[in-house]
PDB file of N, CA and C in Angstrom:
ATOM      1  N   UNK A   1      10.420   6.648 -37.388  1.00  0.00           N
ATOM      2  CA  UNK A   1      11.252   5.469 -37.248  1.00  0.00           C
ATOM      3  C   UNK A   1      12.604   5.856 -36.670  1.00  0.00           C
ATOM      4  N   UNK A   2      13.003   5.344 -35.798  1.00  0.00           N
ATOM      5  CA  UNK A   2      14.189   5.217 -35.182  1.00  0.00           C
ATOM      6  C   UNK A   2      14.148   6.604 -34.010  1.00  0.00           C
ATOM      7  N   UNK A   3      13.136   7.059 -33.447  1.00  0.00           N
ATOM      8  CA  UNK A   3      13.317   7.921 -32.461  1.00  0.00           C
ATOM      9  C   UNK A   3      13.218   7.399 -31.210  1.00  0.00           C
ATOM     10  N   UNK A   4      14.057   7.864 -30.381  1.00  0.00           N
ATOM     11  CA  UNK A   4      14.306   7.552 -29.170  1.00  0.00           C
ATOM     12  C   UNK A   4      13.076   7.257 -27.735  1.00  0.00           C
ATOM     13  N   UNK A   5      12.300   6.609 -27.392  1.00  0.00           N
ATOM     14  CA  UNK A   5      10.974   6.720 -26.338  1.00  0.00           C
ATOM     15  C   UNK A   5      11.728   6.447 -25.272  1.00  0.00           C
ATOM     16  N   UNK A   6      11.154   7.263 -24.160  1.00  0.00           N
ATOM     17  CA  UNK A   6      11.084   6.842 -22.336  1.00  0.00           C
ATOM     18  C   UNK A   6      10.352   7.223 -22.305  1.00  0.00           C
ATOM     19  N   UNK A   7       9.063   6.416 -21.758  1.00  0.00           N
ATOM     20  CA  UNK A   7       8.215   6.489 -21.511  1.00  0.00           C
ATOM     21  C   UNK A   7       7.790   5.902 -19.790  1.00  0.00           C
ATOM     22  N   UNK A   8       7.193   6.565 -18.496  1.00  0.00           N
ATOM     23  CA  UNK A   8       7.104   6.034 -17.771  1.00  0.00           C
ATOM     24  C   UNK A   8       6.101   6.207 -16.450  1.00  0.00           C
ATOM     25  N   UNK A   9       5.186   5.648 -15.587  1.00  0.00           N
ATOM     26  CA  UNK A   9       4.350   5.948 -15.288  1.00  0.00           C
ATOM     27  C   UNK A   9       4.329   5.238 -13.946  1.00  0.00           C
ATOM     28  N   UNK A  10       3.573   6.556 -12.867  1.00  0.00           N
ATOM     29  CA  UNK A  10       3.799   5.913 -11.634  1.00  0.00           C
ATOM     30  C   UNK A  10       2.528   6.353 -11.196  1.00  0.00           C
ATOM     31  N   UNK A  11       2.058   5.335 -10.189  1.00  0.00           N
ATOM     32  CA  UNK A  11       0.533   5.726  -9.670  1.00  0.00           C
ATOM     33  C   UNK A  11       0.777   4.789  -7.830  1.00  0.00           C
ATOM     34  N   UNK A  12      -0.198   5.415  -7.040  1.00  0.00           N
ATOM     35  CA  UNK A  12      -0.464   4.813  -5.504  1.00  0.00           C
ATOM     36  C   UNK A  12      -1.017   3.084  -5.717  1.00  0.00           C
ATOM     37  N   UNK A  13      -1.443   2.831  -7.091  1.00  0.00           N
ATOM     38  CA  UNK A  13      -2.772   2.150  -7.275  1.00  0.00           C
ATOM     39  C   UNK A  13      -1.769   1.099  -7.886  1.00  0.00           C
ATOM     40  N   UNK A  14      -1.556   0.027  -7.779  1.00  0.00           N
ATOM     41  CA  UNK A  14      -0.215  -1.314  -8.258  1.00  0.00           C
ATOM     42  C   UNK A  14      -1.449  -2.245  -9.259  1.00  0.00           C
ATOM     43  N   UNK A  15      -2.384  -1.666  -9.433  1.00  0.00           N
ATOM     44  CA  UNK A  15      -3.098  -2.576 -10.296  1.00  0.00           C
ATOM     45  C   UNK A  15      -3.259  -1.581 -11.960  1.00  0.00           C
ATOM     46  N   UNK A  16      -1.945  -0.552 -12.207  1.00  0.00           N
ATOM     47  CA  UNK A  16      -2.762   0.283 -13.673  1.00  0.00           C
ATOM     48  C   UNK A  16      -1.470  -0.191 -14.043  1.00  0.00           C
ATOM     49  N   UNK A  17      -1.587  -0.109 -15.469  1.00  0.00           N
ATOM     50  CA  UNK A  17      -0.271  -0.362 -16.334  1.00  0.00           C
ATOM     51  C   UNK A  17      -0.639   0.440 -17.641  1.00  0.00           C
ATOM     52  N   UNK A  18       0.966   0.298 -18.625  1.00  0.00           N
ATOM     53  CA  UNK A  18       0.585   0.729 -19.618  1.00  0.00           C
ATOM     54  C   UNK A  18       1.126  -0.121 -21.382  1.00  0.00           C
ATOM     55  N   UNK A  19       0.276   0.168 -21.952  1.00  0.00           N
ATOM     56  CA  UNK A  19       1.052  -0.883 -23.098  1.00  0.00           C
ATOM     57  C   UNK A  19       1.260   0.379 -24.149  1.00  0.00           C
ATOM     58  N   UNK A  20       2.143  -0.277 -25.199  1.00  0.00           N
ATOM     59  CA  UNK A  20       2.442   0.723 -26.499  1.00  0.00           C
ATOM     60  C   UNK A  20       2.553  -0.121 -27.414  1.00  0.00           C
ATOM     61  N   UNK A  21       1.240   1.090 -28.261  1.00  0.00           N
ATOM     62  CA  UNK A  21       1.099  -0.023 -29.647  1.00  0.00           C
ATOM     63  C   UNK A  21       1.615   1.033 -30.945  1.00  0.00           C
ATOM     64  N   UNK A  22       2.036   0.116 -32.123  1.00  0.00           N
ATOM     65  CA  UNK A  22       2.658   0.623 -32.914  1.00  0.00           C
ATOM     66  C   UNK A  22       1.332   1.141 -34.202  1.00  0.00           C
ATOM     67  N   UNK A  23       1.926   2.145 -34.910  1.00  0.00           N
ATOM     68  CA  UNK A  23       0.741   2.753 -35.583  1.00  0.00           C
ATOM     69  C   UNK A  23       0.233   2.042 -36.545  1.00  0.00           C
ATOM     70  N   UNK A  24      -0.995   2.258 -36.277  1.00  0.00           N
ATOM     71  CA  UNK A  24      -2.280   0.695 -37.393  1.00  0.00           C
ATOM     72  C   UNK A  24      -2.509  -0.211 -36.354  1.00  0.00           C
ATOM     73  N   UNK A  25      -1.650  -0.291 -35.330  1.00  0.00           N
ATOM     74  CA  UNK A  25      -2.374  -1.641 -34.478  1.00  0.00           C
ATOM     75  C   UNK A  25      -3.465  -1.002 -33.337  1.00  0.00           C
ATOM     76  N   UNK A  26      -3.895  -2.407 -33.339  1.00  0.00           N
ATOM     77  CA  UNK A  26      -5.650  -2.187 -32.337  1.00  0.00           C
ATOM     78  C   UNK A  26      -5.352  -2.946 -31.234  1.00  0.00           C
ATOM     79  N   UNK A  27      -4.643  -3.763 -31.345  1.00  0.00           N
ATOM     80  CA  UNK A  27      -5.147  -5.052 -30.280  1.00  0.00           C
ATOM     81  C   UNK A  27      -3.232  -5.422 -29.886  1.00  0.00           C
ATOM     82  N   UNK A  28      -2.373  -5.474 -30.442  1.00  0.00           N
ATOM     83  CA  UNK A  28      -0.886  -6.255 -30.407  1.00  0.00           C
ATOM     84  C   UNK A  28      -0.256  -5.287 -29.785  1.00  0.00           C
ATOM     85  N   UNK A  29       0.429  -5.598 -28.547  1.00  0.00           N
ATOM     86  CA  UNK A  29       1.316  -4.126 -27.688  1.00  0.00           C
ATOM     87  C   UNK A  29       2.535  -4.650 -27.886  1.00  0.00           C
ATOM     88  N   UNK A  30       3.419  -3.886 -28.461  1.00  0.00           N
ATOM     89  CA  UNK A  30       4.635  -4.222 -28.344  1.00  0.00           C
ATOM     90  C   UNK A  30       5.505  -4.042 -27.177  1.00  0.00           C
ATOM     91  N   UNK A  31       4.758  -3.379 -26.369  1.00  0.00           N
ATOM     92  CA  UNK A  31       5.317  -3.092 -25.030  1.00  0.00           C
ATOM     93  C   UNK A  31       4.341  -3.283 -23.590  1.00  0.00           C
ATOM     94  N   UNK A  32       3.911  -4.764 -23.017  1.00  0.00           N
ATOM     95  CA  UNK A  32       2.971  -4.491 -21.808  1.00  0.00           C
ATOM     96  C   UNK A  32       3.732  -4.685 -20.336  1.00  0.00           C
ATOM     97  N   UNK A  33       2.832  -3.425 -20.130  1.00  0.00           N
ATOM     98  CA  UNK A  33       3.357  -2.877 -18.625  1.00  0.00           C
ATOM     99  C   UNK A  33       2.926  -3.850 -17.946  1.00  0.00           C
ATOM    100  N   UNK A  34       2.464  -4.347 -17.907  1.00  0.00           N
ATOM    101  CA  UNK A  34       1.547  -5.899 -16.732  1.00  0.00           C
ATOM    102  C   UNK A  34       2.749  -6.749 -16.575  1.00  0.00           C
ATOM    103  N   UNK A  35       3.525  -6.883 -17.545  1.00  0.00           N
ATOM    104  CA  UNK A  35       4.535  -8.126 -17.720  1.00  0.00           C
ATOM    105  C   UNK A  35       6.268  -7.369 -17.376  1.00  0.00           C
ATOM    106  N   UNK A  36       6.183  -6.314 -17.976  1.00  0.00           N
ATOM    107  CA  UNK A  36       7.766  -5.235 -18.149  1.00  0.00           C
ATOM    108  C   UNK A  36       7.762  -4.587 -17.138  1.00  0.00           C
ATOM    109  N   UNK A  37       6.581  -4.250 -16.580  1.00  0.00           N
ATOM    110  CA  UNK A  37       6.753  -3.071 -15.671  1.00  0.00           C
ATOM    111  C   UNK A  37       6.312  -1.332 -16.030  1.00  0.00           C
ATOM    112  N   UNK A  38       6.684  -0.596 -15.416  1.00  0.00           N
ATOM    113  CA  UNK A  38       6.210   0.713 -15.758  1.00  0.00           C
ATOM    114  C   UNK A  38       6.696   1.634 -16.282  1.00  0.00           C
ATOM    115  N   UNK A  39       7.802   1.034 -17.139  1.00  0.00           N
ATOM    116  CA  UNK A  39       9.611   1.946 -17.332  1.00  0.00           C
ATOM    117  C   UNK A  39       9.869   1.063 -18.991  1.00  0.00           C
ATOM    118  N   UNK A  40       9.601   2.347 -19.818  1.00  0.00           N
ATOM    119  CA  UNK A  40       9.940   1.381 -21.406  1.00  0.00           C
ATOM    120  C   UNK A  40      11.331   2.640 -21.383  1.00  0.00           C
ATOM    121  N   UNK A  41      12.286   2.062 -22.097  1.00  0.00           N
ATOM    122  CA  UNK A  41      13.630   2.469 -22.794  1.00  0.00           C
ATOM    123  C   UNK A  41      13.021   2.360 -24.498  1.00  0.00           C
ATOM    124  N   UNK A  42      13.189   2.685 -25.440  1.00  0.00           N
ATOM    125  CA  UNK A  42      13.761   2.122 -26.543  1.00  0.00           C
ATOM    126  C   UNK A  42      12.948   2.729 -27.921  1.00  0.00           C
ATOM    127  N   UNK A  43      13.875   2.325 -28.848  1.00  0.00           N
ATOM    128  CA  UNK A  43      13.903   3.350 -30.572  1.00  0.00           C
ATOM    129  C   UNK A  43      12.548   2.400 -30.770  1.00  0.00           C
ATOM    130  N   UNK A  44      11.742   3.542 -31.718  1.00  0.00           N
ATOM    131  CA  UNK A  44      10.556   3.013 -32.440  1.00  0.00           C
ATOM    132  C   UNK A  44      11.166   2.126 -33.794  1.00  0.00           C
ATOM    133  N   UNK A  45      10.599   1.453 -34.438  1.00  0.00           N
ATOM    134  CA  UNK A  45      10.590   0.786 -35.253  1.00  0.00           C
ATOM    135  C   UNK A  45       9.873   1.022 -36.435  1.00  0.00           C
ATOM    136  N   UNK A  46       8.785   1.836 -36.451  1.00  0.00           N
ATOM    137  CA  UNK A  46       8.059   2.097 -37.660  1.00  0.00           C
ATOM    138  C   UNK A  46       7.953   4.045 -37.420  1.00  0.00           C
ATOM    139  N   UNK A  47       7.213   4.371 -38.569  1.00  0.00           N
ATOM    140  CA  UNK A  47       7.406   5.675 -38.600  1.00  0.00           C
ATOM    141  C   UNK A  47       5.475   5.583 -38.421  1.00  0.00           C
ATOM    142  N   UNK A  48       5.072   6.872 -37.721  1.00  0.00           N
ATOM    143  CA  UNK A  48       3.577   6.866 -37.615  1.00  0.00           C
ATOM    144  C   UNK A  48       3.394   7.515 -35.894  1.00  0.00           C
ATOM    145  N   UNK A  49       2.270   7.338 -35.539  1.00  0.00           N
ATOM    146  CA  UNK A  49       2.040   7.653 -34.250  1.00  0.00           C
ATOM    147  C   UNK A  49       1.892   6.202 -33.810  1.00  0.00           C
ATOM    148  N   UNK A  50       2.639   6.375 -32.710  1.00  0.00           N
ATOM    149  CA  UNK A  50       2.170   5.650 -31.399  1.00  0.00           C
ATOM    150  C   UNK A  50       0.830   5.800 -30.879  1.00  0.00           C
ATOM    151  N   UNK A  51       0.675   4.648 -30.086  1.00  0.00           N
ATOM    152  CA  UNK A  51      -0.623   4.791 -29.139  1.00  0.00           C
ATOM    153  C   UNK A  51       0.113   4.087 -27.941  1.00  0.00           C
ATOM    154  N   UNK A  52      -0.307   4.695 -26.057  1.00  0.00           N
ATOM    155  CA  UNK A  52      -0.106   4.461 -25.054  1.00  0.00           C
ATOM    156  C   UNK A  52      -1.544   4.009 -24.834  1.00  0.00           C
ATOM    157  N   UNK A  53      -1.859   2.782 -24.214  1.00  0.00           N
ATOM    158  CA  UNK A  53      -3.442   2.629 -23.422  1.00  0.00           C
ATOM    159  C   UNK A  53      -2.867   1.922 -21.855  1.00  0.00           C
ATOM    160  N   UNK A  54      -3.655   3.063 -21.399  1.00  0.00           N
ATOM    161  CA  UNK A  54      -3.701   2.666 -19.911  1.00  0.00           C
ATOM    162  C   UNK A  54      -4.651   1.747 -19.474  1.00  0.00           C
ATOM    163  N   UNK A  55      -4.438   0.694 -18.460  1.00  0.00           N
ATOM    164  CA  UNK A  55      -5.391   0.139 -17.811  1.00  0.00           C
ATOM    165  C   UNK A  55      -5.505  -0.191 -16.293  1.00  0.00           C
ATOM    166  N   UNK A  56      -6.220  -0.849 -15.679  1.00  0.00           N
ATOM    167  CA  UNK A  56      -5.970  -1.083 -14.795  1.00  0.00           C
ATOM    168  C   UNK A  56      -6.377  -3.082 -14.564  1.00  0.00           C
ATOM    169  N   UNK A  57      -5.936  -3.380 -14.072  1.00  0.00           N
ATOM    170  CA  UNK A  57      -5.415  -5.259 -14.388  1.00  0.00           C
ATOM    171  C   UNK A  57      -7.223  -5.570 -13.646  1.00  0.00           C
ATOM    172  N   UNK A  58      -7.312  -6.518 -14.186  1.00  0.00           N
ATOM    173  CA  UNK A  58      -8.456  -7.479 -13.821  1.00  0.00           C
ATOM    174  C   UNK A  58      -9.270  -7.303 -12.246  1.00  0.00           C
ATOM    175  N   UNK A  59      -8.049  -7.014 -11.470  1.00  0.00           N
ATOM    176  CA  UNK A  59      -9.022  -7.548  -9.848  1.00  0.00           C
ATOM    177  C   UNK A  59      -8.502  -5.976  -8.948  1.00  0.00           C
ATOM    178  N   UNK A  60      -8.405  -4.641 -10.070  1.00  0.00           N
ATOM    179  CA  UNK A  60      -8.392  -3.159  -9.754  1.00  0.00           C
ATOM    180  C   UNK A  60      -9.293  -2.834 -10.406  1.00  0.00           C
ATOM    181  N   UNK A  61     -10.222  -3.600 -10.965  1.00  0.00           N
ATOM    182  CA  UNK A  61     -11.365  -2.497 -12.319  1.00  0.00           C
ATOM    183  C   UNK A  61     -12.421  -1.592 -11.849  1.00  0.00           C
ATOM    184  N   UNK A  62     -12.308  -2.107 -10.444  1.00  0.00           N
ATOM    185  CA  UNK A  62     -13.602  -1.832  -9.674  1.00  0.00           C
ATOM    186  C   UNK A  62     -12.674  -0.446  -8.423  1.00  0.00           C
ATOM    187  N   UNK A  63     -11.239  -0.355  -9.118  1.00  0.00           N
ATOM    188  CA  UNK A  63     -10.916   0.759  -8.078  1.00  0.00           C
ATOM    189  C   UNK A  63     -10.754   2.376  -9.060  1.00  0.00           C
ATOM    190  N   UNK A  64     -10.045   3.289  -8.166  1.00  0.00           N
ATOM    191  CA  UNK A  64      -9.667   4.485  -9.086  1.00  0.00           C
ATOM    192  C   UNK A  64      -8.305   4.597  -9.162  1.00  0.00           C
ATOM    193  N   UNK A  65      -7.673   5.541 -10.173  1.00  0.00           N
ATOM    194  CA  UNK A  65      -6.310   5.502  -9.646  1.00  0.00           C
ATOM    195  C   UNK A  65      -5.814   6.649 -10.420  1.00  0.00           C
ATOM    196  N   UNK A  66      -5.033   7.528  -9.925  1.00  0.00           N
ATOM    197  CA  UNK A  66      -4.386   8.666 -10.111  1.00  0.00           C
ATOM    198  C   UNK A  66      -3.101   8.388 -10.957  1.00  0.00           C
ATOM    199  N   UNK A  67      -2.594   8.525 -11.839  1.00  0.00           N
ATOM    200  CA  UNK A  67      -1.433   8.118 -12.275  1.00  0.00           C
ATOM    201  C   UNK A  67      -0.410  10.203 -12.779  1.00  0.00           C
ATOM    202  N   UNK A  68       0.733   9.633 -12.906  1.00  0.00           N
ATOM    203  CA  UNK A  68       1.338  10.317 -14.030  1.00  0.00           C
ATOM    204  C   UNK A  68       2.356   9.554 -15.092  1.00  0.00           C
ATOM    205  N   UNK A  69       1.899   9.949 -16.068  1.00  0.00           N
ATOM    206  CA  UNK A  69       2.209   9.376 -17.403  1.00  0.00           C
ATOM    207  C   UNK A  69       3.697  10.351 -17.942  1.00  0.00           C
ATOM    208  N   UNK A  70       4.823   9.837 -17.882  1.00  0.00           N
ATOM    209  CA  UNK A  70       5.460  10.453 -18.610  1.00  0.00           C
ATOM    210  C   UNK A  70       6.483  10.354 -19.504  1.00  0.00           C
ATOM    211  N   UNK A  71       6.448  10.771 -20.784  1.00  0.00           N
ATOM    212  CA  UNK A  71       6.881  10.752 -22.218  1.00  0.00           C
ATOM    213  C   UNK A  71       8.295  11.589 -22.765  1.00  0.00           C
ATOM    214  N   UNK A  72       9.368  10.987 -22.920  1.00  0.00           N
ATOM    215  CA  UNK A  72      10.385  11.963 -23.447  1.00  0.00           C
ATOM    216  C   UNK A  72      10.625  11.037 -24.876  1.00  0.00           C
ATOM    217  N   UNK A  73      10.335  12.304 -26.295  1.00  0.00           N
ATOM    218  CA  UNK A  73      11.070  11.377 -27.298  1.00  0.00           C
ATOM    219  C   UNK A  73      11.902  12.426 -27.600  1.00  0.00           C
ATOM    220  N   UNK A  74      13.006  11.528 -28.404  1.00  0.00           N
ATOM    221  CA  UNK A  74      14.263  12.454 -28.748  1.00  0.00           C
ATOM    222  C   UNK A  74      14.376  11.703 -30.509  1.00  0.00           C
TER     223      UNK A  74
END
């Protein structure tokens, strides 16, 4: 709880994103890349692991895509 995330991810492919869910959740992102973009700032809220799930949006499912994913917590 209260550690610092940048989290951020760039790919050739404009159809992958990423969401972040808080620990125990399955389904609720507190953070989606589809809507925010590919660039999260900000302090966690609960203590636990995170989860990042990548995807790629509805009308890319059928492509590939190279990404890099990258994570600084403080």
């Amino acid at each position: 709880e209260g550690q610092y995330l940048n989290i951020s991810m760039a790919s050739q492919n404009g159809g992958i994103y990423f969401n972040i869910m808080e620990p125990g959740e399955k389904y609720v992102a507190i953070y989606n890349g589809s809507i925010n973009g590919n660039q999260f700032e900000g302090k966690t809220a609960k203590s636990g692991d995170y989860r990042i799930r990548v995807y790629l949006m509805k009308g890319a499912q059928n492509t590939t895509a190279n990404y890099r994913l990258e994570m600084i917590v403080d």
